[in-house]
Protein backbone atom coordinates (compact mmCIF):
# COMPACT_ATOMS: atom_id res chain seq x y z
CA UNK A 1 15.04 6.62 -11.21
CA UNK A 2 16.89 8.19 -14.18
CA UNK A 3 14.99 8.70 -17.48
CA UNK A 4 17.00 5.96 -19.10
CA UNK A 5 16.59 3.16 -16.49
CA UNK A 6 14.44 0.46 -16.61
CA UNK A 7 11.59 -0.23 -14.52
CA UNK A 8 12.64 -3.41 -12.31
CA UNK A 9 8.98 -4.94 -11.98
CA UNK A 10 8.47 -7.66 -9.53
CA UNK A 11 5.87 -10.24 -9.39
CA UNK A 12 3.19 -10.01 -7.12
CA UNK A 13 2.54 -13.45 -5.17
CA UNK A 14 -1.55 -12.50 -6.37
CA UNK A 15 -3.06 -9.81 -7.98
CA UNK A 16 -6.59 -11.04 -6.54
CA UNK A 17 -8.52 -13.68 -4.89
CA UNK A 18 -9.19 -15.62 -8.02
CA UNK A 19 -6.09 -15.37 -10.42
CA UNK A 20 -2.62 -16.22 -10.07
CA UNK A 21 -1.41 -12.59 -9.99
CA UNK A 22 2.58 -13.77 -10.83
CA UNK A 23 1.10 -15.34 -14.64
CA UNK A 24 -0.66 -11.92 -15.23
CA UNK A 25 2.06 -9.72 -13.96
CA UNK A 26 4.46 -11.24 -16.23
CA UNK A 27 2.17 -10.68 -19.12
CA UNK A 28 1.54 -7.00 -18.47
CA UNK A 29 5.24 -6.70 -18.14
CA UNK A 30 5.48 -8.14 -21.28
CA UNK A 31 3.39 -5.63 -22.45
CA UNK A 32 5.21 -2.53 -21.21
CA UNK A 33 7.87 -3.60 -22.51
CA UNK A 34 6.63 -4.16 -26.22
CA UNK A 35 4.87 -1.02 -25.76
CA UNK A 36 7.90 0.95 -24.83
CA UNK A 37 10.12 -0.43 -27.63
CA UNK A 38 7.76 0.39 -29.84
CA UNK A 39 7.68 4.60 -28.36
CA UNK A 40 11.22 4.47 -29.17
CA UNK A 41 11.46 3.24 -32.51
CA UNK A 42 8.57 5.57 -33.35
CA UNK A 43 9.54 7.62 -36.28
CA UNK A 44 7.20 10.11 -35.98
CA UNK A 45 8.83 13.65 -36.21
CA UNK A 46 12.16 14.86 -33.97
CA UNK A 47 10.26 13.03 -30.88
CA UNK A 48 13.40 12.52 -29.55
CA UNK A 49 14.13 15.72 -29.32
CA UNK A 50 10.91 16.51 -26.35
CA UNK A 51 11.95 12.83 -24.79
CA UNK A 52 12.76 14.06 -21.21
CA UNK A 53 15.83 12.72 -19.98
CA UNK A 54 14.86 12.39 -16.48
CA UNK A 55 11.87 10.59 -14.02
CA UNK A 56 8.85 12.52 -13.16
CA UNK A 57 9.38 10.69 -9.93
CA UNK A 58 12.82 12.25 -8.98
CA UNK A 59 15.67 10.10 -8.54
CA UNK A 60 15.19 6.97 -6.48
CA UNK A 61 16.26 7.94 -2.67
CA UNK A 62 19.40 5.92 -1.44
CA UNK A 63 17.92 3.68 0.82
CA UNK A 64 21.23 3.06 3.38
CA UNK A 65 21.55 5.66 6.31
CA UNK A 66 24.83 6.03 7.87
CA UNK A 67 27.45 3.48 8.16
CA UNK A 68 24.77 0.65 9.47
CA UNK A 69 21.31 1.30 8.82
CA UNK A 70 19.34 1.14 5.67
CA UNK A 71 15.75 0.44 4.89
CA UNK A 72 13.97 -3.26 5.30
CA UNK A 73 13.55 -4.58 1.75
CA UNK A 74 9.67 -5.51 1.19
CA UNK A 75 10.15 -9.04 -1.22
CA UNK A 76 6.37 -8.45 -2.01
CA UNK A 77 6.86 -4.93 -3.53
CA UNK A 78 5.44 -4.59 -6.87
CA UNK A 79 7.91 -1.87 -8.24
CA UNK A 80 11.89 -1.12 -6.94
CA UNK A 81 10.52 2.20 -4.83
CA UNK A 82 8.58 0.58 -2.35
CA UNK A 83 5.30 1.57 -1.06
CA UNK A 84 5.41 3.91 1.39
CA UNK A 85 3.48 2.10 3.68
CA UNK A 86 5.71 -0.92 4.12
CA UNK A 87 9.48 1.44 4.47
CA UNK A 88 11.02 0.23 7.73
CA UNK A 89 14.52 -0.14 9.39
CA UNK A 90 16.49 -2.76 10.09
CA UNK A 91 20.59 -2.92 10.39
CA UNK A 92 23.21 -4.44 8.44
CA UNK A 93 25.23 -4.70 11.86
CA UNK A 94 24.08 -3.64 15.33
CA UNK A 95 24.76 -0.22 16.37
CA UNK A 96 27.18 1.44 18.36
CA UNK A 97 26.86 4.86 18.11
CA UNK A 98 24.39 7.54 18.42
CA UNK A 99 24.14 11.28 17.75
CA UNK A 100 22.50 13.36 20.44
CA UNK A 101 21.18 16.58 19.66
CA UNK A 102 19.75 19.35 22.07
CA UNK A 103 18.36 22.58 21.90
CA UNK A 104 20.88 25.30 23.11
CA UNK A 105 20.35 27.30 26.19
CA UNK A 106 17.02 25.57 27.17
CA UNK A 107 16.76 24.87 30.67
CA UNK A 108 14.10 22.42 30.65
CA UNK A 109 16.10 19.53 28.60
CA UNK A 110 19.34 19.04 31.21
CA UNK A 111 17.92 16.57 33.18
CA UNK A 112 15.85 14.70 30.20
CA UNK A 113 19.84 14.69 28.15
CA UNK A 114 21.55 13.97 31.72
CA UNK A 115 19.17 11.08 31.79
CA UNK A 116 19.34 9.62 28.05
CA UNK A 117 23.29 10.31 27.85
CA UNK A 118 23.89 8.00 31.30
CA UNK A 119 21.04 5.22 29.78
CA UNK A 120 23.30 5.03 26.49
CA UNK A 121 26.60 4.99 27.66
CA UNK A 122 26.11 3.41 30.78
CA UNK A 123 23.18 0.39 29.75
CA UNK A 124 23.31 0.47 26.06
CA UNK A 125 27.55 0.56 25.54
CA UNK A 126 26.65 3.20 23.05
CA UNK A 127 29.46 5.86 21.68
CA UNK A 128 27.70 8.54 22.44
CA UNK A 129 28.79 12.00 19.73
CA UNK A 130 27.47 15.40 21.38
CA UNK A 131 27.86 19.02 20.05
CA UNK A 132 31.02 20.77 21.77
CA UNK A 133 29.05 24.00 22.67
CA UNK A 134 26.14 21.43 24.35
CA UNK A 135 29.07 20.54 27.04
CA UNK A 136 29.91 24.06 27.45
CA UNK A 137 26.92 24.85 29.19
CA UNK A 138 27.98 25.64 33.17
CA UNK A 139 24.71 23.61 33.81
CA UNK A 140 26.54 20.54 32.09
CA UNK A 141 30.10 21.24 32.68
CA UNK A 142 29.71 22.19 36.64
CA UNK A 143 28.14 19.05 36.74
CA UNK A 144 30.46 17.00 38.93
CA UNK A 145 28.38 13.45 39.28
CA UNK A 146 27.69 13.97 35.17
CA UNK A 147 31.17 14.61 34.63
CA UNK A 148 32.43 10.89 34.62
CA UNK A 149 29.73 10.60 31.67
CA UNK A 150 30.70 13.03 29.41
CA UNK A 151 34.43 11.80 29.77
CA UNK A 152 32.88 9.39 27.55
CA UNK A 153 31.87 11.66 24.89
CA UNK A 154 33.19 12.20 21.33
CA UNK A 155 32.59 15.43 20.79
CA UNK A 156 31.98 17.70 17.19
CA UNK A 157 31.89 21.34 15.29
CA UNK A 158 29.78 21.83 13.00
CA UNK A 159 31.29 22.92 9.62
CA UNK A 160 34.40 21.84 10.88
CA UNK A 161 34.53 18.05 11.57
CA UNK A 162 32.58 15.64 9.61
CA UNK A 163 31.03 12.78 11.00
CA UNK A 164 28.91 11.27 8.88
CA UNK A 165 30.07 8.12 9.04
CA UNK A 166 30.64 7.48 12.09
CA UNK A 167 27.33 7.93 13.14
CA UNK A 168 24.44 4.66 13.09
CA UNK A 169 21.45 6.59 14.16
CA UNK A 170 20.31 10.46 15.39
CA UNK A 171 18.24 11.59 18.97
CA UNK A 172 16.84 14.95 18.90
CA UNK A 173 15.70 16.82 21.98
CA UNK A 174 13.73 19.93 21.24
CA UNK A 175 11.37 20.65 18.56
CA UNK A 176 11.24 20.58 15.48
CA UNK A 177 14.30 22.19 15.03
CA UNK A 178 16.83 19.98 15.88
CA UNK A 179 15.40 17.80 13.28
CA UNK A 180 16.04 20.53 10.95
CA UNK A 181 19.92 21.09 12.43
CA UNK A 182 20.38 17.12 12.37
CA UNK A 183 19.62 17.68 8.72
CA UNK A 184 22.23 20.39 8.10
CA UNK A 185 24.77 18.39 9.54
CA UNK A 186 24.67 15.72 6.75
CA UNK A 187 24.99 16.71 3.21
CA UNK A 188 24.76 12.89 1.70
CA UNK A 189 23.59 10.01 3.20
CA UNK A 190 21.72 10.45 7.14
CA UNK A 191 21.52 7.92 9.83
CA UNK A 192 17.81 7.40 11.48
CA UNK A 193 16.60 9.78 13.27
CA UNK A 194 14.48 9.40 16.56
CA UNK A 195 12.63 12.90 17.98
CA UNK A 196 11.52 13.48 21.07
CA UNK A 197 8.81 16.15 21.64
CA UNK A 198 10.61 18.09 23.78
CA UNK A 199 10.31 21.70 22.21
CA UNK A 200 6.80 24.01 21.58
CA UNK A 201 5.17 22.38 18.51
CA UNK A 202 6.06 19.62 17.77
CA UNK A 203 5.13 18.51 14.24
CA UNK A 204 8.31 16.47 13.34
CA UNK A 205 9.05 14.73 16.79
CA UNK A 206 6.21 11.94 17.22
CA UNK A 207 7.64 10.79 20.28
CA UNK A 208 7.26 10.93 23.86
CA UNK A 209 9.76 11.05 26.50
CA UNK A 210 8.28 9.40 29.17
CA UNK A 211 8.80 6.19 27.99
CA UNK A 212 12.35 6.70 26.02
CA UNK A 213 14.05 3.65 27.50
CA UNK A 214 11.71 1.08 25.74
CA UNK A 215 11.10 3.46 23.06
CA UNK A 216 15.24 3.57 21.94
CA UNK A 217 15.45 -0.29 23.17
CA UNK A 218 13.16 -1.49 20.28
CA UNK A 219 14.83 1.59 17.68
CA UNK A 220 18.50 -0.89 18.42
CA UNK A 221 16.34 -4.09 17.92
CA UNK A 222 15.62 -3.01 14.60
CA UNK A 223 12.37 -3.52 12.18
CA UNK A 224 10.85 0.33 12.73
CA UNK A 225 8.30 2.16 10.83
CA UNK A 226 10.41 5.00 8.97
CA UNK A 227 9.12 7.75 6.60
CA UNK A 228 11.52 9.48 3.79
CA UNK A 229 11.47 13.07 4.31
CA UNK A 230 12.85 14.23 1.00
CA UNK A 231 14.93 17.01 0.67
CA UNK A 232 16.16 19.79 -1.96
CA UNK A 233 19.34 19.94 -3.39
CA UNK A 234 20.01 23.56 -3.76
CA UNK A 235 22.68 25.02 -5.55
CA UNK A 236 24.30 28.75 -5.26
CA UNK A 237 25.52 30.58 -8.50
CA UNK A 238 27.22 33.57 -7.72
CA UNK A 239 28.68 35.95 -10.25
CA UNK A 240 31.08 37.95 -8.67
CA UNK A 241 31.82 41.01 -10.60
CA UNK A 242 35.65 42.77 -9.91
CA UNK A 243 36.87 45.62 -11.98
CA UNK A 244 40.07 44.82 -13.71
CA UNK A 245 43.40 46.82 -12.54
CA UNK A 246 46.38 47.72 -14.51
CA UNK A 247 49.96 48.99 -13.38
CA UNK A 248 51.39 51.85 -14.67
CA UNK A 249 55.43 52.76 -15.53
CA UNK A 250 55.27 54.14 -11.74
CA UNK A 251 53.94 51.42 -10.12
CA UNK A 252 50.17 53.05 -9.51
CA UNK A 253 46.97 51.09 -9.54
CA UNK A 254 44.61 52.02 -12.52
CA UNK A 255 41.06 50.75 -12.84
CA UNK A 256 40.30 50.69 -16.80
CA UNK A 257 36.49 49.98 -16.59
CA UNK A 258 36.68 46.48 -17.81
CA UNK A 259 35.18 44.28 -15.98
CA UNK A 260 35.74 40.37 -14.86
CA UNK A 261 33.41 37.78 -13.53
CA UNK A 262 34.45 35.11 -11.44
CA UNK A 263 31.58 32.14 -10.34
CA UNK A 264 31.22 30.42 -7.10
CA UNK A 265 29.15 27.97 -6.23
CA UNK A 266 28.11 26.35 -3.16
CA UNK A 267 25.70 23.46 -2.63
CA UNK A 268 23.07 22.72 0.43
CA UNK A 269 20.93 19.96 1.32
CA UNK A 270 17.33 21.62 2.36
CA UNK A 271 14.66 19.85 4.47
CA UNK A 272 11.96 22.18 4.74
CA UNK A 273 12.37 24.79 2.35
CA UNK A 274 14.20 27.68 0.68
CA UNK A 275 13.04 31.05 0.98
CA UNK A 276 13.63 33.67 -1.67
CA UNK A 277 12.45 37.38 -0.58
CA UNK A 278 12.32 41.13 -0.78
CA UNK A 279 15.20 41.48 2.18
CA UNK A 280 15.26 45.09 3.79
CA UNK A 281 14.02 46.57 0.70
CA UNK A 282 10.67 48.01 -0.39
CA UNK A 283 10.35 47.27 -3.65
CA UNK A 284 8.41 44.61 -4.99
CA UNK A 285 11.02 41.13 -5.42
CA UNK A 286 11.17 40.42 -8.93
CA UNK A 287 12.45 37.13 -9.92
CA UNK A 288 12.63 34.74 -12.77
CA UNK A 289 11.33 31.55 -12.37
CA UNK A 290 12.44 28.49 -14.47
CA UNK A 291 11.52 25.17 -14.64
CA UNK A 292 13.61 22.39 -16.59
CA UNK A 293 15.29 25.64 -18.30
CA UNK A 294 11.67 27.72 -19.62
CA UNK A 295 10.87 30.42 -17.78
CA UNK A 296 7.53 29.90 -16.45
CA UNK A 297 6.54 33.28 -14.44
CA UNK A 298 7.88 36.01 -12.67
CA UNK A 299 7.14 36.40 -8.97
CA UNK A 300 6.20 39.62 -8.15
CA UNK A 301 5.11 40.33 -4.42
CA UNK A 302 7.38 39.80 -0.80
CA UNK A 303 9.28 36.67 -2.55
CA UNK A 304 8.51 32.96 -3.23
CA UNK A 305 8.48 29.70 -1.16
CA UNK A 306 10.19 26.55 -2.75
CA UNK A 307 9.66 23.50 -0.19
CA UNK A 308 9.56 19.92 0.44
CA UNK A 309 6.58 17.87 1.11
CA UNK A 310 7.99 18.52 5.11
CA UNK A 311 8.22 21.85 4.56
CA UNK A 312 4.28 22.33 3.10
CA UNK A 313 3.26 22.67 6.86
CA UNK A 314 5.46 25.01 7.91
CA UNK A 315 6.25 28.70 6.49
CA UNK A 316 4.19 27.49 3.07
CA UNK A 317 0.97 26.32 4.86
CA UNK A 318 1.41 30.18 6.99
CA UNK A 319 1.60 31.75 3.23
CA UNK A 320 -1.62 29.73 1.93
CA UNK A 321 -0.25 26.66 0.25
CA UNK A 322 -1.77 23.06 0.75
CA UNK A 323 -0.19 20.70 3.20
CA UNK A 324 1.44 17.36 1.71
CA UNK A 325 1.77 14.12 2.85
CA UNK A 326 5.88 13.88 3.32
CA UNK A 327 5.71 10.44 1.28
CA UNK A 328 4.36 12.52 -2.20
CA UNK A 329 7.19 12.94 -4.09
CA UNK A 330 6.72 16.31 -5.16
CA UNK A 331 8.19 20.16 -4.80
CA UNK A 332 5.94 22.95 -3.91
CA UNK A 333 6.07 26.83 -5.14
CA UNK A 334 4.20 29.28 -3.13
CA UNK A 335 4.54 32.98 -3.47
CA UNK A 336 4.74 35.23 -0.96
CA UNK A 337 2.23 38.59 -0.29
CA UNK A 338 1.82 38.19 -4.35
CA UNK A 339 0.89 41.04 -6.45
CA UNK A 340 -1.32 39.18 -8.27
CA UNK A 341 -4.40 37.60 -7.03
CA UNK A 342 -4.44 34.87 -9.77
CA UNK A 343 -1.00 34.01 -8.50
CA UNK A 344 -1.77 30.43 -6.32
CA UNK A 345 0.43 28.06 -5.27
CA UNK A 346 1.27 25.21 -7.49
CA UNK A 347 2.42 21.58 -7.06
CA UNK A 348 4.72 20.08 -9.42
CA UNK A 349 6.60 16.86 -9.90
CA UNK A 350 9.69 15.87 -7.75
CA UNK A 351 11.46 14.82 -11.10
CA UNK A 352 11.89 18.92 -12.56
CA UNK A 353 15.04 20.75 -11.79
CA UNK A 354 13.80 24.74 -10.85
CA UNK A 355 15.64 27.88 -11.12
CA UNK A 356 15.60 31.10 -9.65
CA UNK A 357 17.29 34.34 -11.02
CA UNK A 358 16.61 38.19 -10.85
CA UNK A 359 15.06 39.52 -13.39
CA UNK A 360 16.49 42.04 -15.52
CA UNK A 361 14.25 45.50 -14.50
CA UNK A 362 14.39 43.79 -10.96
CA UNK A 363 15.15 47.10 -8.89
CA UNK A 364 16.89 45.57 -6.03
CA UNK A 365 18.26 42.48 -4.85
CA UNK A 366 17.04 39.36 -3.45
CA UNK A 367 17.77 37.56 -0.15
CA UNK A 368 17.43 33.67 0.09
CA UNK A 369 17.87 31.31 3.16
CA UNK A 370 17.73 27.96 3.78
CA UNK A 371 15.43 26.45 6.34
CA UNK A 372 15.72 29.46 7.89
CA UNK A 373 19.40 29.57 7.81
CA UNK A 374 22.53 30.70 5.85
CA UNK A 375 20.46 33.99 4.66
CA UNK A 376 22.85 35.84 1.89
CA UNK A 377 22.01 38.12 -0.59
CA UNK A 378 21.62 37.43 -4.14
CA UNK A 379 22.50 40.02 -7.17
CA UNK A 380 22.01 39.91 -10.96
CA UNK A 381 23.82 37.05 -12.56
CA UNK A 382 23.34 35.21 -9.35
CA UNK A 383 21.05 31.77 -9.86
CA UNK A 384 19.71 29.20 -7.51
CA UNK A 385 19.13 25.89 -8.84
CA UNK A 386 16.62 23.59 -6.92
CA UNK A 387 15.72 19.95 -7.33
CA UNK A 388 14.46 16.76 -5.36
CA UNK A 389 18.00 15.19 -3.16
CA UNK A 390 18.69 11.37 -3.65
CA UNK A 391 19.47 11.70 0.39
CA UNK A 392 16.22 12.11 2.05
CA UNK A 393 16.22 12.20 5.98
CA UNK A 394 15.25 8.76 7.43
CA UNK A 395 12.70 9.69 10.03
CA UNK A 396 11.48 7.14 12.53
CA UNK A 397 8.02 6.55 13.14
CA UNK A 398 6.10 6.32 16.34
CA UNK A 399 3.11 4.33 14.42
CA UNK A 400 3.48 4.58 10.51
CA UNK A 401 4.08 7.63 8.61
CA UNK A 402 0.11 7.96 7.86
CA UNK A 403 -1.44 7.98 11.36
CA UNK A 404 1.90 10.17 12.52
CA UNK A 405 0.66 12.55 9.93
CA UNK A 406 -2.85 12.98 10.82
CA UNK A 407 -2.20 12.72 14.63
CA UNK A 408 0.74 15.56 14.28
CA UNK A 409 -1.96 18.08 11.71
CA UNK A 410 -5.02 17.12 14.93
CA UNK A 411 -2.32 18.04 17.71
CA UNK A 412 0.03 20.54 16.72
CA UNK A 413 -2.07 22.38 14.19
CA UNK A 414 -5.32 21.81 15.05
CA UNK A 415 -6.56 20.46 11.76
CA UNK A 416 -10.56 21.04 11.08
CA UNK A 417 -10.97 21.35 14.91
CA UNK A 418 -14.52 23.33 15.33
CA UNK A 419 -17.38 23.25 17.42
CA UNK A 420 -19.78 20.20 16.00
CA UNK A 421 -23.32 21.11 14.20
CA UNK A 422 -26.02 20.28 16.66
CA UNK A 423 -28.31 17.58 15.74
CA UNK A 424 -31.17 18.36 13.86
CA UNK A 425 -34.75 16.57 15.54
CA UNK A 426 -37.26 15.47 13.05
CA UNK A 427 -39.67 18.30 15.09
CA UNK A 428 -37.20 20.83 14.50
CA UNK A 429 -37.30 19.85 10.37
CA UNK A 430 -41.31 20.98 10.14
CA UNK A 431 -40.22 24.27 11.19
């Protein structure tokens, strides 16, 4: 929601077991709304002036994925983002195609793709989109009885051909990787995506693939759990610096000192989380950090962590940083190796818009990637600008996106496993 947008309040069918809950909702809506009239005709001060332009919340996440799917509107919601609970799928039209994504070089998932590809071309009359280096494999292309599939095939580049909408829902097979890669391959709006556990941890791909066929059967029927995996929009300021040239009467190339910038930016939609460190270097990073344009510290130490909800279980968790649920709307900082040992992670609103420069006595440069990938370098006069995307990545749910959660932290990370406190006797108490 934008700062200047109004609250769309429904009413509840009851608010509890004794009241008509539509009467009183009404009235308190009534009364937010006097209340807020009267805030801005205060005339106390410049108040105006500290009025924030934009939601705490971040901006409300577009709730259509791909050309077909969006999200299951709940008529009993109380407010226009929905609880988190109730999110799931259903289709504007049935679907007819389906992205499938596999790891690379991994030995293991032939025969699990081999075996999905055939069920959705050849039961489902699915158009089936596949990576052009996944059919290079010679384990897939010297594959005479799966040639006649992959005839079917429509087949992509990344960074090259755009698909995004064409596309009604994702498949990973692998870990949690190819959830990340599905990610990078949409910059606006993504179609579902289904994951099958098919890599070494796990956390992001709830599902199983022993029983994909009725699994995928009921993800085309429709109605789902889903959770909103919000992402970062990150933004790239470069300042590239060229000394200016003159000719002279003989046609030679002169440098005069002067100097001429020249800015380039470049945009990326994050999942997990961008990484800001030291590089090759020794030194200590050094870089400013802003939030909603006021600097707000330094980070001093191996670098800093900027991630998503997602992301607070993977490198950020390793670094000491608290895990969130991926429903929170919310963006988490977490330095690296600090040199500081007051210097803890924070938590702060999805709504702020961050930014990261090098400081001025920084005394080398800084190297920043995103989820891990499209590392570059960044110099003075370089900034990175970070705040919560409006396209969040529709994941599908094996249960609901609470008992996913819990079951994923139990599993893959072994959440508060220890060995239980024997019971204490009432004989053993005396002593």
């Amino acid at each position: 929601m934008d700062g200047g947008e109004e609250v769309q309040v429904e009413a509840a069918p009851y608010c509890c077991s004794t009241c008509d809950g539509g009467e009183v909702a009404g009235r308190r809506l009534a009364r937010r709304n006097r209340k807020s009239r009267s805030l801005s005709t205060s005339s106390v001060g410049s108040s105006s002036e500290y009025r924030r332009t934009q939601s705490l919340h971040g901006p409300s996440p577009v709730t259509t994925f791909g050309p077909k799917a969006c999200m299951l509107q709940n008529p009993h919601a109380v407010m226009h983002i929905q609880d988190p609970a109730s999110q799931r799928l259903t289709w504007n039209k049935p679907p007819k195609s389906v992205l499938v994504i596999k790891k690379i070089r991994d030995a293991s998932l032939l025969e699990p793709f081999k075996e999905l590809c055939t069920f959705l071309t050849e039961v489902k009359n699915l158009i089936v989109y596949v990576e052009k280096k996944v059919l290079e494999d010679p384990a897939i292309s010297g594959d005479e009885n799966f040639g006649a599939i992959t005839k079917k095939f429509c087949t992509f580049r990344e960074d090259l051909d755009d698909i995004s909408n064409r596309v009604d829902f994702i498949i990973c097979l692998g870990g949690d990787g190819t959830l990340l890669y599905a990610s990078s391959l949409f910059q606006e709006s993504v179609p579902p995506v289904m994951a099958f556990h098919l890599g070494s941890l796990g956390f992001l791909t709830p599902f199983k693939f022993d029983t994909y066929k009725s699994q995928v059967t009921q993800i085309i029927e429709g109605n789902a759990a889903i959770v909103l995996r919000s992402r970062l929009k990150v933004r790239v300021l470069k300042e590239n610096w060229e000394k200016k040239a003159r000719v002279d009467e003989k046609g030679i190339i002169l440098t005069n000192g002067d100097i001429e910038s020249s800015r380039k930016a470049v945009q990326y939609q994050v999942l997990n989380e961008v990484v800001v460190d030291r590089g090759p270097s020794s030194y200590l990073s050094n870089v400013d950090l802003f939030l909603d344009g006021h600097l707000i510290t330094t980070v001093q130490g191996d670098g800093v962590i900027v991630s998503t909800p997602t992301g607070s279980t993977a490198y950020a968790v390793a670094a000491g940083a608290s895990m969130i649920h991926p429903n929170v709307p919310a963006i988490m900082i977490t330095p690296i190796c600090p040199h500081s040992l007051s210097f803890r992670p924070i938590v702060v609103p999805a709504g702020v818009e961050l930014k990261i420069m090098l400081s001025r006595d920084a005394r080398n440069t800084a190297w920043v990637s995103f989820d891990g990938r499209k590392r570059q370098e960044i110099c003075h006069g370089d900034s990175i600008t970070i705040t919560t995307s409006c396209f969040p990545v529709p994941s599908i749910c094996f249960r609901d996106p609470v008992n996913d959660w819990f079951e994923s932290l139990a599993q893959c990370l072994h959440w508060n496993v220890r060995k239980k406190q024997n019971y204490l006797s009432s004989e053993d108490e005396e002593f």
